[in-house]
N, C-alpha and C. Protein backbone atom coordinates (compact mmCIF):
# COMPACT_ATOMS: atom_id res chain seq x y z
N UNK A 1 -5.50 -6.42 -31.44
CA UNK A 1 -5.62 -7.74 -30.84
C UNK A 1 -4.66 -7.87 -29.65
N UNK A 2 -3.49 -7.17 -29.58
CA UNK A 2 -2.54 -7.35 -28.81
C UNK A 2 -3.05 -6.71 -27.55
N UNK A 3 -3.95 -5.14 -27.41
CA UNK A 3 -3.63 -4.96 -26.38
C UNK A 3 -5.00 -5.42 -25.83
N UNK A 4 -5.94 -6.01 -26.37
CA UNK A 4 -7.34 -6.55 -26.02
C UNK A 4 -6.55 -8.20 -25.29
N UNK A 5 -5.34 -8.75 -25.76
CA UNK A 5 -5.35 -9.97 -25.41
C UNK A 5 -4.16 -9.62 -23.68
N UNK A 6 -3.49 -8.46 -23.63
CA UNK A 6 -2.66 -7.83 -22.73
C UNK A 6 -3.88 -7.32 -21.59
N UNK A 7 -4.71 -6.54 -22.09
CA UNK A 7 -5.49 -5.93 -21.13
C UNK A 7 -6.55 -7.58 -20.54
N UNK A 8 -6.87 -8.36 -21.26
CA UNK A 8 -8.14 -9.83 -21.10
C UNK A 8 -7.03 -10.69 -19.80
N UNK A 9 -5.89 -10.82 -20.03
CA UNK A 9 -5.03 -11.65 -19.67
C UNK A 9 -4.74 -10.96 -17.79
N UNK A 10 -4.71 -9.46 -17.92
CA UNK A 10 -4.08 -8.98 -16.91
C UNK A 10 -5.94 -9.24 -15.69
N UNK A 11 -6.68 -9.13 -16.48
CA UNK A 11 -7.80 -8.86 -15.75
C UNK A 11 -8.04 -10.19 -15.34
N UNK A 12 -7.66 -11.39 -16.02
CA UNK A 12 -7.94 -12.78 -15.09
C UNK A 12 -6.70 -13.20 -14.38
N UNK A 13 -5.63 -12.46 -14.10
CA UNK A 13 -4.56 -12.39 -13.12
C UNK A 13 -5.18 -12.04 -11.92
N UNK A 14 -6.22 -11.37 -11.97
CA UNK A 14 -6.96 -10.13 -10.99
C UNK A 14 -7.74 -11.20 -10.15
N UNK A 15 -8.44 -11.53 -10.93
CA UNK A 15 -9.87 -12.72 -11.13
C UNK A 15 -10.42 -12.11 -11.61
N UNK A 16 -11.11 -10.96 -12.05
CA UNK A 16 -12.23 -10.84 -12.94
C UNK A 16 -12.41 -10.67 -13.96
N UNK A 17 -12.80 -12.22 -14.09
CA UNK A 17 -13.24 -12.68 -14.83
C UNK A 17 -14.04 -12.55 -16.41
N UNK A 18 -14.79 -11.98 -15.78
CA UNK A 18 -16.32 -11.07 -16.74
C UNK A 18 -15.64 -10.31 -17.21
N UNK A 19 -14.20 -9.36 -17.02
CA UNK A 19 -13.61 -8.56 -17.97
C UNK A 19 -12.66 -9.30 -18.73
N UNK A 20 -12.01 -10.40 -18.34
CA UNK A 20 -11.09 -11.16 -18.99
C UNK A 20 -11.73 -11.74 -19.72
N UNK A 21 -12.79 -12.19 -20.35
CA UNK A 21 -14.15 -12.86 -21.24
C UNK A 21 -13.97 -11.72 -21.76
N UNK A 22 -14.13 -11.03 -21.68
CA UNK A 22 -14.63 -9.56 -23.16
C UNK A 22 -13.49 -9.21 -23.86
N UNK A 23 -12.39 -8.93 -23.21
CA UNK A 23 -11.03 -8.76 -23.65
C UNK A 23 -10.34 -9.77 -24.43
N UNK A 24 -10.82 -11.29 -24.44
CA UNK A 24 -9.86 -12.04 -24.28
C UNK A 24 -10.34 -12.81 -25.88
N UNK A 25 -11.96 -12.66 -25.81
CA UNK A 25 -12.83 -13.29 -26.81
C UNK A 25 -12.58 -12.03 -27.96
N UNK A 26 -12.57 -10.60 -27.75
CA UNK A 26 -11.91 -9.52 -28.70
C UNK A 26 -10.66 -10.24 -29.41
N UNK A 27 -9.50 -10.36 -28.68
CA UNK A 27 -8.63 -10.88 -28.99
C UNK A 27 -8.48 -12.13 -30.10
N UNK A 28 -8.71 -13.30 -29.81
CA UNK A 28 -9.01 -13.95 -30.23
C UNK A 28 -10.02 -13.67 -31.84
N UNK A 29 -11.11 -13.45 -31.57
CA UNK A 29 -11.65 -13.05 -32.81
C UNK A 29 -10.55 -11.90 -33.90
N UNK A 30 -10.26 -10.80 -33.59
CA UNK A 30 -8.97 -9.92 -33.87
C UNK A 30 -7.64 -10.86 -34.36
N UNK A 31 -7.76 -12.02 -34.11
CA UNK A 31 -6.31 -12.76 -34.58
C UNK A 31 -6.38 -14.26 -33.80
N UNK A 32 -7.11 -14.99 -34.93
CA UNK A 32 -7.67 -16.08 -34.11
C UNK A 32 -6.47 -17.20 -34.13
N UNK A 33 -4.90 -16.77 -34.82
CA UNK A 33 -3.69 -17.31 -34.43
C UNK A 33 -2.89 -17.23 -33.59
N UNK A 34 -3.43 -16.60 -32.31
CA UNK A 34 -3.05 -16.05 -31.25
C UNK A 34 -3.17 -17.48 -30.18
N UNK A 35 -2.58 -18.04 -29.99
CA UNK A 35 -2.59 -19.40 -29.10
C UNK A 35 -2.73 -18.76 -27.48
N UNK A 36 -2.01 -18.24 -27.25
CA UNK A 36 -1.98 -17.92 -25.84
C UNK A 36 -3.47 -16.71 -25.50
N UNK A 37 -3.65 -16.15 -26.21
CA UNK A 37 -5.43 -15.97 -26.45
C UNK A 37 -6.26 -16.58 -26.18
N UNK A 38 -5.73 -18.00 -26.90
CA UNK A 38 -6.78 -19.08 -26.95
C UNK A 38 -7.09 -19.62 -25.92
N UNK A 39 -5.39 -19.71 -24.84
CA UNK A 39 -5.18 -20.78 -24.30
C UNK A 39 -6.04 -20.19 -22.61
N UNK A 40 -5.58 -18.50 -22.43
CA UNK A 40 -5.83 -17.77 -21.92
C UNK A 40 -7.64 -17.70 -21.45
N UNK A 41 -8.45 -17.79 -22.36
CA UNK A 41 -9.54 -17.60 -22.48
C UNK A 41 -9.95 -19.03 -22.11
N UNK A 42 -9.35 -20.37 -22.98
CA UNK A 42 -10.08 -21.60 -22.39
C UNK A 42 -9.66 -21.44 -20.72
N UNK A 43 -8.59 -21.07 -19.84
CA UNK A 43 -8.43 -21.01 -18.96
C UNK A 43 -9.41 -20.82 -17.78
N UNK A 44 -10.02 -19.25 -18.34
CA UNK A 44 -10.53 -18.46 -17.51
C UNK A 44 -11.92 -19.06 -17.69
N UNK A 45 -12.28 -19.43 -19.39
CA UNK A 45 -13.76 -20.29 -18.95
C UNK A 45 -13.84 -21.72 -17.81
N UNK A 46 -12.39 -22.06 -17.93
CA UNK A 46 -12.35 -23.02 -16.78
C UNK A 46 -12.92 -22.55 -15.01
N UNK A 47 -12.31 -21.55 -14.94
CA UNK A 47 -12.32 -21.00 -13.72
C UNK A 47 -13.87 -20.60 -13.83
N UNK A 48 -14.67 -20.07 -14.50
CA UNK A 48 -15.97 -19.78 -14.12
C UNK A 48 -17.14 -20.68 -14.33
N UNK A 49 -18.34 -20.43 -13.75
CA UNK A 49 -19.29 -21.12 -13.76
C UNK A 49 -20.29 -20.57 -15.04
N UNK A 50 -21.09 -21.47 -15.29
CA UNK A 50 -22.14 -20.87 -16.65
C UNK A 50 -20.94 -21.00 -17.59
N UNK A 51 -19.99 -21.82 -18.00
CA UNK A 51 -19.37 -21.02 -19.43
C UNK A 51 -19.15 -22.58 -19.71
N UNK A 52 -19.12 -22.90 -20.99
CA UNK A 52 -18.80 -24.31 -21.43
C UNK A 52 -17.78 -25.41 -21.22
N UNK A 53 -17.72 -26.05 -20.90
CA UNK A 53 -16.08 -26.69 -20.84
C UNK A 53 -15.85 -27.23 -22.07
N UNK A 54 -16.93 -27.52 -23.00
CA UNK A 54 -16.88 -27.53 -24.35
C UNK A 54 -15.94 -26.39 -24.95
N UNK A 55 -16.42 -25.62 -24.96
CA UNK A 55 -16.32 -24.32 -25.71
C UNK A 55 -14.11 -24.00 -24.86
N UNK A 56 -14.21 -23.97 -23.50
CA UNK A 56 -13.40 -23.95 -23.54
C UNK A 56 -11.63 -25.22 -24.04
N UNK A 57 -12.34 -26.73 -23.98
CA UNK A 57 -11.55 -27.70 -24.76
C UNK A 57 -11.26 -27.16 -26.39
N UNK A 58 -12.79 -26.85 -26.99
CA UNK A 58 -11.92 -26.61 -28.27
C UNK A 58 -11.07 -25.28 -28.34
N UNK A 59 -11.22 -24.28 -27.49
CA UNK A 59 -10.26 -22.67 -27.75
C UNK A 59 -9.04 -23.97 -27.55
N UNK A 60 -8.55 -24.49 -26.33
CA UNK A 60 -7.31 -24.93 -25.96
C UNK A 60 -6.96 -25.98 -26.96
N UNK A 61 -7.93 -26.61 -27.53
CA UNK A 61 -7.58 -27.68 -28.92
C UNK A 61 -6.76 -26.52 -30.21
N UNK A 62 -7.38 -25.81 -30.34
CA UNK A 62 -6.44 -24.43 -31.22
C UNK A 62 -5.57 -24.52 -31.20
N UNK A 63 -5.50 -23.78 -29.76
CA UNK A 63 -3.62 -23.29 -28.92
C UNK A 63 -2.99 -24.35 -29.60
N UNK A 64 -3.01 -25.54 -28.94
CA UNK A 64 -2.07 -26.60 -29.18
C UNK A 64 -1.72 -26.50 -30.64
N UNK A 65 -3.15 -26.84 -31.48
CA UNK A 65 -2.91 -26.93 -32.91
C UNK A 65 -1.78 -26.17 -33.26
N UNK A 66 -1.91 -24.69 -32.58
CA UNK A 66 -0.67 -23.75 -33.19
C UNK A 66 0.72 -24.04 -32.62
N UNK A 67 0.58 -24.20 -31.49
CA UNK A 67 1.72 -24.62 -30.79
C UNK A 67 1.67 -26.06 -29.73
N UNK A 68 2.14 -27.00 -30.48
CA UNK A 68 1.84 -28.28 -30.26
C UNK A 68 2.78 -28.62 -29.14
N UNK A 69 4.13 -28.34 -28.46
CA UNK A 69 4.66 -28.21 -27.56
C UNK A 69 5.07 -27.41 -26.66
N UNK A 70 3.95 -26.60 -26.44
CA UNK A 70 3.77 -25.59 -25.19
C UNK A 70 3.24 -26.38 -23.97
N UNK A 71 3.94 -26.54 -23.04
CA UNK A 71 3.71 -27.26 -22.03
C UNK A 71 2.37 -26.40 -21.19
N UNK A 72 2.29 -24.99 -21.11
CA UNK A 72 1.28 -24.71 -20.34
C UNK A 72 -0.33 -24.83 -20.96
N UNK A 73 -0.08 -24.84 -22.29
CA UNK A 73 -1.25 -25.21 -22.58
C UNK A 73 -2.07 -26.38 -22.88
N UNK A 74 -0.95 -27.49 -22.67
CA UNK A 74 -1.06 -29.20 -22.25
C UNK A 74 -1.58 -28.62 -21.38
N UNK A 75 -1.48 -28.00 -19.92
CA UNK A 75 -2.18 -28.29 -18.37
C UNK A 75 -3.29 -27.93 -18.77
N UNK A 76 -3.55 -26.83 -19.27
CA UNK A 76 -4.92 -26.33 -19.34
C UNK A 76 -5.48 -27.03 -20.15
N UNK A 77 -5.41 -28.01 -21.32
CA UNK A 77 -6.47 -29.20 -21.62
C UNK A 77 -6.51 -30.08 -20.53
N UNK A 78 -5.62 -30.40 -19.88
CA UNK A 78 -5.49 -31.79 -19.17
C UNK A 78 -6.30 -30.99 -17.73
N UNK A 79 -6.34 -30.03 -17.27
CA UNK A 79 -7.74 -29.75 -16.74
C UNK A 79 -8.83 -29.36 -16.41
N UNK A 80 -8.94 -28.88 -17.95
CA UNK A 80 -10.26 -29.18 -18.59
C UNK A 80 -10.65 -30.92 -18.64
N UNK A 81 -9.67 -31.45 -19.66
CA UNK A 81 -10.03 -33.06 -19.02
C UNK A 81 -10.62 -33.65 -17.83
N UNK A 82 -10.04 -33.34 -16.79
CA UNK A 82 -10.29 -33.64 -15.58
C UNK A 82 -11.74 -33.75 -14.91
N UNK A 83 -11.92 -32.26 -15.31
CA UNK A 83 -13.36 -31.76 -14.85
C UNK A 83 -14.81 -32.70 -15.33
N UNK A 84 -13.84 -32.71 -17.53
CA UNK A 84 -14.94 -33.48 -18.14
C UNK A 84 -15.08 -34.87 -17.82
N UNK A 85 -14.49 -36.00 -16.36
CA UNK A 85 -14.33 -36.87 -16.42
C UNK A 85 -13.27 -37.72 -17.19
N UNK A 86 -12.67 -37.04 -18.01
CA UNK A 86 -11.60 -37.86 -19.11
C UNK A 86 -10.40 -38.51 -18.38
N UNK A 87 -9.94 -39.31 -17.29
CA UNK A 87 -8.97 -38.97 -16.70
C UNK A 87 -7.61 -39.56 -17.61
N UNK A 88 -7.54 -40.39 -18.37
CA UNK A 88 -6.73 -41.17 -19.20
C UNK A 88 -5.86 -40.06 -19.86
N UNK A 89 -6.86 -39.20 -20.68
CA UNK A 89 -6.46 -38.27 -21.69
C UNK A 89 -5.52 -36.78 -20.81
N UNK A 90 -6.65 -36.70 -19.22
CA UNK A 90 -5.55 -35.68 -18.62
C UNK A 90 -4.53 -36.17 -18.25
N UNK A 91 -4.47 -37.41 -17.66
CA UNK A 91 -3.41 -37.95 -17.09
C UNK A 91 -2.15 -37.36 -18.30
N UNK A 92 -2.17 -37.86 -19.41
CA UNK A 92 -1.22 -37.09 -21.08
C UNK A 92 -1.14 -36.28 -21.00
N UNK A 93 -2.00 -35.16 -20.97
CA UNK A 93 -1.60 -33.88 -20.99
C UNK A 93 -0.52 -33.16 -19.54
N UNK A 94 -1.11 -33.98 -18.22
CA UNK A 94 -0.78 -33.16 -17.21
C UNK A 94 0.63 -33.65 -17.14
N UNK A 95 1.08 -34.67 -17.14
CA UNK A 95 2.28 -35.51 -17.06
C UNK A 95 3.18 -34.80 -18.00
N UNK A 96 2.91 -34.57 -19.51
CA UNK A 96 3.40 -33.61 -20.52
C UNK A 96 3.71 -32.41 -19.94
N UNK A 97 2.98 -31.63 -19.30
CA UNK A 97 3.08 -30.09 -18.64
C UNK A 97 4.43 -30.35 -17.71
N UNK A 98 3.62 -31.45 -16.85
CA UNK A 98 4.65 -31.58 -15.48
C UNK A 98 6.20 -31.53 -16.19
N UNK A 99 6.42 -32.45 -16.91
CA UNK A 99 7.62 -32.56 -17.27
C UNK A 99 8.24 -31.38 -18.27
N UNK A 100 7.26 -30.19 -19.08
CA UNK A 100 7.67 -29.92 -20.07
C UNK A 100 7.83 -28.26 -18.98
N UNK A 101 7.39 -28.54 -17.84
CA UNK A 101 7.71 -26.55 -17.31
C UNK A 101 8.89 -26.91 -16.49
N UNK A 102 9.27 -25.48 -16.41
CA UNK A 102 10.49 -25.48 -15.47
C UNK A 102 10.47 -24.65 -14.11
N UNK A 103 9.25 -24.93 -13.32
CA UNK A 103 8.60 -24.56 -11.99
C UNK A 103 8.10 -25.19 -11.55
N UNK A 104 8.17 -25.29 -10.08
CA UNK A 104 7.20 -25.98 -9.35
C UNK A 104 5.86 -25.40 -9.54
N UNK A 105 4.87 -26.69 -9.59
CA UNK A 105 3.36 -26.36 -10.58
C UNK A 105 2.47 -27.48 -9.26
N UNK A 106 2.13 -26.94 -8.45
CA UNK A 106 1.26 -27.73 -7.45
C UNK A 106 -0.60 -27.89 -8.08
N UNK A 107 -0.90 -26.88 -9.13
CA UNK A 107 -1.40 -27.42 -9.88
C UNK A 107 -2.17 -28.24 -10.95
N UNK A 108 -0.85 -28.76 -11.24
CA UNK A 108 -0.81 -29.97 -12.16
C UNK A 108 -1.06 -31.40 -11.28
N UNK A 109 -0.15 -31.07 -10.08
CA UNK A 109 -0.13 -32.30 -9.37
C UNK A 109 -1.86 -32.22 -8.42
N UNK A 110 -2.55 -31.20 -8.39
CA UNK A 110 -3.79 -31.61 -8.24
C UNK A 110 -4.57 -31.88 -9.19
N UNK A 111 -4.41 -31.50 -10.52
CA UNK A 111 -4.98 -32.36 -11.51
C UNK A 111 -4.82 -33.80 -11.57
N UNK A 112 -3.35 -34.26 -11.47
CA UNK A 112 -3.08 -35.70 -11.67
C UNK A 112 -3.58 -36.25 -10.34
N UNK A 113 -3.92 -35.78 -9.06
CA UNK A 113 -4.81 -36.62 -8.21
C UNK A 113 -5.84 -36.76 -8.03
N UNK A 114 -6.33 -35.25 -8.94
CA UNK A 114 -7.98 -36.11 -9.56
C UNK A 114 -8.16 -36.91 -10.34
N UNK A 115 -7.37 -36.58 -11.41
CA UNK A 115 -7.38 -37.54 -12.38
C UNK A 115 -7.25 -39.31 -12.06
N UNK A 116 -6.05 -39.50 -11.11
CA UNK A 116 -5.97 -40.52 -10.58
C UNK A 116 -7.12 -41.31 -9.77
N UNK A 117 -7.77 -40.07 -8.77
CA UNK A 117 -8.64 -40.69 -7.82
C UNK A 117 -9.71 -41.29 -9.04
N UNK A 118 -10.04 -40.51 -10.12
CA UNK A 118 -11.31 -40.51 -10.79
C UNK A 118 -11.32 -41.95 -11.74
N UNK A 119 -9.62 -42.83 -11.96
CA UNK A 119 -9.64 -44.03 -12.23
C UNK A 119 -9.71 -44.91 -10.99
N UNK A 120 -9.28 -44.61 -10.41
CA UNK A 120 -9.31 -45.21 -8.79
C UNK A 120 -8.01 -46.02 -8.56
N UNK A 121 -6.95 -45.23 -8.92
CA UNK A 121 -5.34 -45.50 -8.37
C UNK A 121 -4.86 -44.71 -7.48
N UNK A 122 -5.48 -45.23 -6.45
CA UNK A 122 -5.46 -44.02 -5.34
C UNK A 122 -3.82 -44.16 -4.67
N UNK A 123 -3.47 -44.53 -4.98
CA UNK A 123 -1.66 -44.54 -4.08
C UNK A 123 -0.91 -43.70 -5.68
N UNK A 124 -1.38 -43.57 -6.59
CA UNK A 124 -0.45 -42.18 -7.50
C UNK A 124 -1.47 -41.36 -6.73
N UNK A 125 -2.64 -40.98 -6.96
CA UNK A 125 -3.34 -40.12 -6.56
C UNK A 125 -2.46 -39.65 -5.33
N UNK A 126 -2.65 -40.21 -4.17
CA UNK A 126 -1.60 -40.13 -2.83
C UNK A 126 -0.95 -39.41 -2.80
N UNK A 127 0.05 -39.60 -3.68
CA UNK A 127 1.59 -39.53 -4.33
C UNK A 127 1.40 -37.71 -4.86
N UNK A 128 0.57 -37.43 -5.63
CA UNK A 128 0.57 -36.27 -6.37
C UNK A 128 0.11 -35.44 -5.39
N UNK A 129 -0.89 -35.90 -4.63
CA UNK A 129 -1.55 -35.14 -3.62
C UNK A 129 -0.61 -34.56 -2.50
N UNK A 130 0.48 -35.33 -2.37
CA UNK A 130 1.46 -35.03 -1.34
C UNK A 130 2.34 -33.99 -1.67
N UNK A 131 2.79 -34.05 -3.76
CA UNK A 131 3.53 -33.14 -4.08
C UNK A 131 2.88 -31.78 -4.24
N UNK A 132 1.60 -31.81 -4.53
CA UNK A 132 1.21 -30.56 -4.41
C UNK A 132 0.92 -29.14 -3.42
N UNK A 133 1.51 -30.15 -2.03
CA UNK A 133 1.37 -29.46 -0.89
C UNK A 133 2.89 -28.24 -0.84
C-alpha cells in the first residue's frame, strides 16, 4: 500500500493524472486507513474531468474521519465544496486550512473568493482575491 500510495502521489505532483488514479485507488483499497491516500486521490479527482466530485467528497470525508485536524485535508473538502456550489460549508473548511497551515497557500485564498463571490460578498471575495496574488 505504501509504495502504490508513494508511487500514485508522486505521479499527480507530475500531473498525470490517469497514473495517480491507479496508484492511488491501489492504495487506498490496500489500507483503506490511509488518510493521506484518501485525501490524495479526492484531490486529484478534483483536478480531473469525468471523475465524481461525489466520489471525491466522500474519499476526503474519510481522511478527515481519520484525521480530524489535518489542515490540508480541510482545503481539499472546502474545494471540493466550492466547485459543488456549497459555499457556507467551504467557507469552514478553507478558513480552517488557512489558519491551520504554516505557508503561504494562494490556493485557499482562491477558494475563499469563490466561495465568497458564489454568496455574493464580493468585498471578502476582493479581499482574498488580492491575497492570493
Amino acid at each position: 500500500a505504501q509504495l502504490n500510495a508513494i508511487r500514485g502521489s508522486t505521479a499527480a505532483e507530475k500531473g498525470d493524472f490517469k497514473t495517480a488514479i491507479t496508484y492511488l485507488v491501489k492504495a487506498c483499497e490496500e489500507d483503506p486507513k490511509d488518510a493521506q491516500s484518501l485525501n490524495n486521490l479526492a484531490w486529484v479527482y478534483l483536478q480531473t474531468s469525468g471523475t465524481s466530485l461525489d466520489d471525491a467528497l466522500g474519499l476526503v470525508n474519510r481522511a478527515i474521519e481519520l484525521k480530524p485536524d489535518f489542515a490540508d485535508y480541510r482545503e481539499t473538502r472546502g474545494q471540493i465544496l466550492v466547485r459543488l456550489q456549497k459555499p457556507q460549508e467551504a467557507i469552514a473548511d478553507l478558513e480552517y486550512a488557512l489558519n491551520g497551515i504554516t505557508y503561504d497557500s494562494p490556493e485557499i485564498h482562491r477558494g475563499l473568493a469563490e466561495a465568497y463571490t458564489q454568496l455574493g460578498q464580493l468585498e471578502q471575495a476582493a479581499f482574498h482575491r488580492q491575497q492570493a496574488r
